[in-house]
C-alpha atoms as a PDB file:
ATOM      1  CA  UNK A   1      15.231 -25.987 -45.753  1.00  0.00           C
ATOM      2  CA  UNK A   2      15.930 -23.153 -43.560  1.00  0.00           C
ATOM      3  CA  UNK A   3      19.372 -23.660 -43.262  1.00  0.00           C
ATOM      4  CA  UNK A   4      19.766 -23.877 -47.021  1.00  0.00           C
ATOM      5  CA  UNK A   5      17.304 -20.696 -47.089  1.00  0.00           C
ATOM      6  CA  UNK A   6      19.134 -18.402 -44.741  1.00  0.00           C
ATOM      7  CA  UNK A   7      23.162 -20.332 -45.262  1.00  0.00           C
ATOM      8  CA  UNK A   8      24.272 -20.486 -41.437  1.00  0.00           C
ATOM      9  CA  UNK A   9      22.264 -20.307 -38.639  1.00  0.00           C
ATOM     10  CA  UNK A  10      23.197 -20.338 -34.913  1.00  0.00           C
ATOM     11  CA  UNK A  11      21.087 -23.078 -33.009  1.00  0.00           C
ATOM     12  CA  UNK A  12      18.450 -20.465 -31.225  1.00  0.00           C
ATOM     13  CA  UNK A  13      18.049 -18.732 -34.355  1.00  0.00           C
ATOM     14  CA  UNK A  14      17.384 -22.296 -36.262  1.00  0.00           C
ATOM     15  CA  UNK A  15      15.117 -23.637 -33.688  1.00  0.00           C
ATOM     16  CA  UNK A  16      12.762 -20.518 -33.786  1.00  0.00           C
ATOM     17  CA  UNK A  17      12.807 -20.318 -37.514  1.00  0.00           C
ATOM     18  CA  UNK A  18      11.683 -23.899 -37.572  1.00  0.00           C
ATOM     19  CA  UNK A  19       9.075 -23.639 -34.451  1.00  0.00           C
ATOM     20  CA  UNK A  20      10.963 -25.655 -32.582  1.00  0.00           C
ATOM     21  CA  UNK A  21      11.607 -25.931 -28.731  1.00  0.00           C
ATOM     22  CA  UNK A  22      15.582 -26.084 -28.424  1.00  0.00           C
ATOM     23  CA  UNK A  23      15.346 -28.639 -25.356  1.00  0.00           C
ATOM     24  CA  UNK A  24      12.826 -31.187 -26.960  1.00  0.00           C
ATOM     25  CA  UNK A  25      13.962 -30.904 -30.385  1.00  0.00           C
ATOM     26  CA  UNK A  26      17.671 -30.773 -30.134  1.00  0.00           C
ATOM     27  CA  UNK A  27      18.234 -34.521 -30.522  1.00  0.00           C
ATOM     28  CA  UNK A  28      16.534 -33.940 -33.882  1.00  0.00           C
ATOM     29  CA  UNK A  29      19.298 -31.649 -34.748  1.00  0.00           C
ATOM     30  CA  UNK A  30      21.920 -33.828 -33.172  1.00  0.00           C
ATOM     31  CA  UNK A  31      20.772 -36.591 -35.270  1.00  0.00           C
ATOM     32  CA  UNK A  32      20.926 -34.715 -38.396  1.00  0.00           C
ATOM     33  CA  UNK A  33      24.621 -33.831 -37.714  1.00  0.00           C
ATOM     34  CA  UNK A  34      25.419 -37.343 -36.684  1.00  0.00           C
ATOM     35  CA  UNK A  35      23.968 -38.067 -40.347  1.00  0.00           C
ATOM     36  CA  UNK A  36      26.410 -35.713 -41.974  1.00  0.00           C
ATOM     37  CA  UNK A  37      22.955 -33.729 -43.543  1.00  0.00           C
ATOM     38  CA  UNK A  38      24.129 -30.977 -41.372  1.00  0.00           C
ATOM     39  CA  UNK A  39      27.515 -29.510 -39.772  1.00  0.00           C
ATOM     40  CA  UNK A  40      28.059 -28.037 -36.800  1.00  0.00           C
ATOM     41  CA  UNK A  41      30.065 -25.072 -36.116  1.00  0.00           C
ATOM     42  CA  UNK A  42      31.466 -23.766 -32.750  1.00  0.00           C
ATOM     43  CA  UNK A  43      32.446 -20.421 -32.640  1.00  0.00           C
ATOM     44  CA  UNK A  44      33.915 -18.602 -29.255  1.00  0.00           C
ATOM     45  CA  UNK A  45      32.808 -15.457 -28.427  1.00  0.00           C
ATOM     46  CA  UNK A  46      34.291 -14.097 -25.752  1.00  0.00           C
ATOM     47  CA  UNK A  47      34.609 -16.765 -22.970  1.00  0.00           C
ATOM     48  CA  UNK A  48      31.667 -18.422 -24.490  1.00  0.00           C
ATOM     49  CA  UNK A  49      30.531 -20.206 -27.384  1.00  0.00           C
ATOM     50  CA  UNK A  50      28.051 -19.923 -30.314  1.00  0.00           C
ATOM     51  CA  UNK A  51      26.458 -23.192 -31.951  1.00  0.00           C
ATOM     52  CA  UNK A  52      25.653 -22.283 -36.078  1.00  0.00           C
ATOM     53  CA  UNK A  53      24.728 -24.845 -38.500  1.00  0.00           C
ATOM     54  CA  UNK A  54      24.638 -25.092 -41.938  1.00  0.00           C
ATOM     55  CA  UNK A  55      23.724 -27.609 -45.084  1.00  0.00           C
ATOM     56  CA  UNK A  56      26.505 -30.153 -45.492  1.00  0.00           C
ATOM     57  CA  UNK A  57      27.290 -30.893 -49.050  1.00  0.00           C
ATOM     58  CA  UNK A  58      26.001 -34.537 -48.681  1.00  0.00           C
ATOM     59  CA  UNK A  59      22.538 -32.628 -47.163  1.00  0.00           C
ATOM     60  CA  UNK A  60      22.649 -30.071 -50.190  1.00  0.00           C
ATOM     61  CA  UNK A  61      22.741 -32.911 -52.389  1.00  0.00           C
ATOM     62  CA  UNK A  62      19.838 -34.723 -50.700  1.00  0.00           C
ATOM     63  CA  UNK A  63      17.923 -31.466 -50.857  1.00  0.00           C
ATOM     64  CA  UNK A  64      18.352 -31.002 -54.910  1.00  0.00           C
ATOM     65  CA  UNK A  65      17.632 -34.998 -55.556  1.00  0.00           C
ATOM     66  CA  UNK A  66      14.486 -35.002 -53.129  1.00  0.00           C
ATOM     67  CA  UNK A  67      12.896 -31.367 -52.113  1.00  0.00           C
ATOM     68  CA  UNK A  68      13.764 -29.381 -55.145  1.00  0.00           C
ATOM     69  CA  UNK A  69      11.822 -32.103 -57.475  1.00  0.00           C
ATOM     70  CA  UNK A  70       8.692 -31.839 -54.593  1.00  0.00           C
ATOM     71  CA  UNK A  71       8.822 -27.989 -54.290  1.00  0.00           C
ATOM     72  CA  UNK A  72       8.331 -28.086 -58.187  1.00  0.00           C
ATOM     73  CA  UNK A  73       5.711 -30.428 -58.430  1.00  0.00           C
ATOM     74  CA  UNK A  74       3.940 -28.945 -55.464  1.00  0.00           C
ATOM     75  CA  UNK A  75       4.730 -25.576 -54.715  1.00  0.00           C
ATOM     76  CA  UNK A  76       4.078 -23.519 -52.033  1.00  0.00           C
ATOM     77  CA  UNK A  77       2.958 -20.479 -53.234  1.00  0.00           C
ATOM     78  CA  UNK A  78      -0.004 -21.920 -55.518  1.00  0.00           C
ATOM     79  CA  UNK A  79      -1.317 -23.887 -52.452  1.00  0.00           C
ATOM     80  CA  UNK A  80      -1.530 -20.743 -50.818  1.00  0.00           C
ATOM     81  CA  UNK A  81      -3.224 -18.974 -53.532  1.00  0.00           C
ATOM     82  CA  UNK A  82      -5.714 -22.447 -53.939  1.00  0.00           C
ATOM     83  CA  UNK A  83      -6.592 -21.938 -50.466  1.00  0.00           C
ATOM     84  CA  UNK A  84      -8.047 -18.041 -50.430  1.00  0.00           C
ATOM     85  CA  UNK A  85      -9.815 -18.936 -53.493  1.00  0.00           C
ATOM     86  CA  UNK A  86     -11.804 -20.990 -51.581  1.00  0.00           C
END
């Protein structure tokens, strides 16, 4: 969702966005590429290189046949409001 949120992210970027710790949680991320949900993108910079990822079209698809349909039944921003009302 973040990725689809924001376009491109590189991975420390993505992994704080998502509260995730980039050494225990990469092999989620690796899996999700494997998967073809998510592409990875090397970029050099200087003698280095930068990891970004961003939605693959089969993982945009996914995320308008299965979260948009959820976001509009539940969204976010009324269980927010439900909650202070409280």
């Amino acid at each position: 969702m973040k990725l689809s949120e924001y376009g491109e992210l590189n991975q420390s970027k993505l992994m704080s966005y998502c509260g995730l710790n980039n050494v225990k949680h990469k092999e989620i991320i690796d899996d999700m590429v494997e998967k073809d949900l998510i592409a990875r993108l090397e970029e050099p910079w200087g003698n280095k290189k930068i990891i970004k990822y961003k939605v693959s079209e089969k993982g945009r698809a996914i995320f308008q046949e299965i979260l948009e349909p959820y976001e509009a039944l539940f969204p976010r921003g009324d269980a927010e409001k439900d909650d202070g009302d409280r």
